[in-house]
Protein backbone atom coordinates (compact mmCIF):
# COMPACT_ATOMS: atom_id res chain seq x y z
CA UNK A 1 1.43 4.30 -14.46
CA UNK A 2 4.19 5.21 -11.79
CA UNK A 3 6.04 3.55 -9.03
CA UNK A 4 5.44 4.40 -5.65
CA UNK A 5 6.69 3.70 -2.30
CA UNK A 6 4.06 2.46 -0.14
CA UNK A 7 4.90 2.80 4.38
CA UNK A 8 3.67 -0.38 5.84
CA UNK A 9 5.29 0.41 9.41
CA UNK A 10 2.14 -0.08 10.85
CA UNK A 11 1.79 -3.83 9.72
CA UNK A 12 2.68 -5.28 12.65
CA UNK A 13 0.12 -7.62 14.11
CA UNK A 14 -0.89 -10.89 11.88
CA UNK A 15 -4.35 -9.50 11.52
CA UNK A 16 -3.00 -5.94 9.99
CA UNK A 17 -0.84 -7.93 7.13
CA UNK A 18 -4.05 -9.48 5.82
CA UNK A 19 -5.70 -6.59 5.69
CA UNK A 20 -2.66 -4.99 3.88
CA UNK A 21 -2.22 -7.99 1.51
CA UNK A 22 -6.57 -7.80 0.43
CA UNK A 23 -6.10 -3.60 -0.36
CA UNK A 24 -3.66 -4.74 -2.69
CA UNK A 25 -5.26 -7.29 -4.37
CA UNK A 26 -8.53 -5.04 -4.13
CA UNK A 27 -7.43 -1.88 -5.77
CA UNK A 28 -7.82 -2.52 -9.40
CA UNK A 29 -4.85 0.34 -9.70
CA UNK A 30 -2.27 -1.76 -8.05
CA UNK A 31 -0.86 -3.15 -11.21
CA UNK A 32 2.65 -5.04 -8.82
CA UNK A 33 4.08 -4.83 -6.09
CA UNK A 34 7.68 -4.91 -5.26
CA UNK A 35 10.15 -5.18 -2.02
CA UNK A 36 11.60 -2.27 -1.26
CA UNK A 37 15.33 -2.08 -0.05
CA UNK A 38 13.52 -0.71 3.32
CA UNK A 39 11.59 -3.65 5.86
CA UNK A 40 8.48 -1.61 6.47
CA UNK A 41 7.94 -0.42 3.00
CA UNK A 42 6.58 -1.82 -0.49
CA UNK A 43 7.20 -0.41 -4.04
CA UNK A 44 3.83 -0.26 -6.04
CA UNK A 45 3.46 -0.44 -9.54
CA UNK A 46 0.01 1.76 -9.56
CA UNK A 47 -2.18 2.89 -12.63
CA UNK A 48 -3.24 6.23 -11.25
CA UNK A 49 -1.82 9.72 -10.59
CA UNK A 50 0.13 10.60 -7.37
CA UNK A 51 -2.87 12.03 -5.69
CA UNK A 52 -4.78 8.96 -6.38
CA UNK A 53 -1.87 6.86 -4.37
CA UNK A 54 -1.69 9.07 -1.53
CA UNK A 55 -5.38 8.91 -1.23
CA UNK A 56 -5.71 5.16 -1.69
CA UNK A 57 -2.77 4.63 0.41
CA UNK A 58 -3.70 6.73 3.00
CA UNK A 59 -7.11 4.52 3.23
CA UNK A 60 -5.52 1.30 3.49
CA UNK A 61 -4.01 1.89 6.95
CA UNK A 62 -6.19 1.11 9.51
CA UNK A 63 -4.49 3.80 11.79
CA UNK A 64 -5.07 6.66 9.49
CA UNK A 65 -8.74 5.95 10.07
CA UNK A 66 -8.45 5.97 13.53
């Protein structure tokens, strides 16, 4: 388990922070989640690898589908 810094710039609109806040409490590898010193990011507390965040993280932004 590791510590990573997730961006959540793109949380802007009311609708976006929901969706952030259920892929948290979704992913069964999101074992916390912190404040980070930063506004627009988080610190997670995730069970798998570093590949496994970016990929996960890069799935919960709606953008990054788009």
């Amino acid at each position: 388990m590791s510590l990573y810094e997730l961006e959540i710039g793109w949380a802007e609109t009311a609708n976006e922070r929901r969706h952030l806040d259920w892929e948290l409490l979704a992913c069964e590898e999101v074992l916390g989640v912190f404040r980070a010193s930063r506004e627009n990011a988080l610190f997670v507390l995730f069970a798998g690898g570093r590949w496994d965040f970016q990929e996960w993280a890069s799935m919960v932004s709606p953008r990054a589908a788009a």
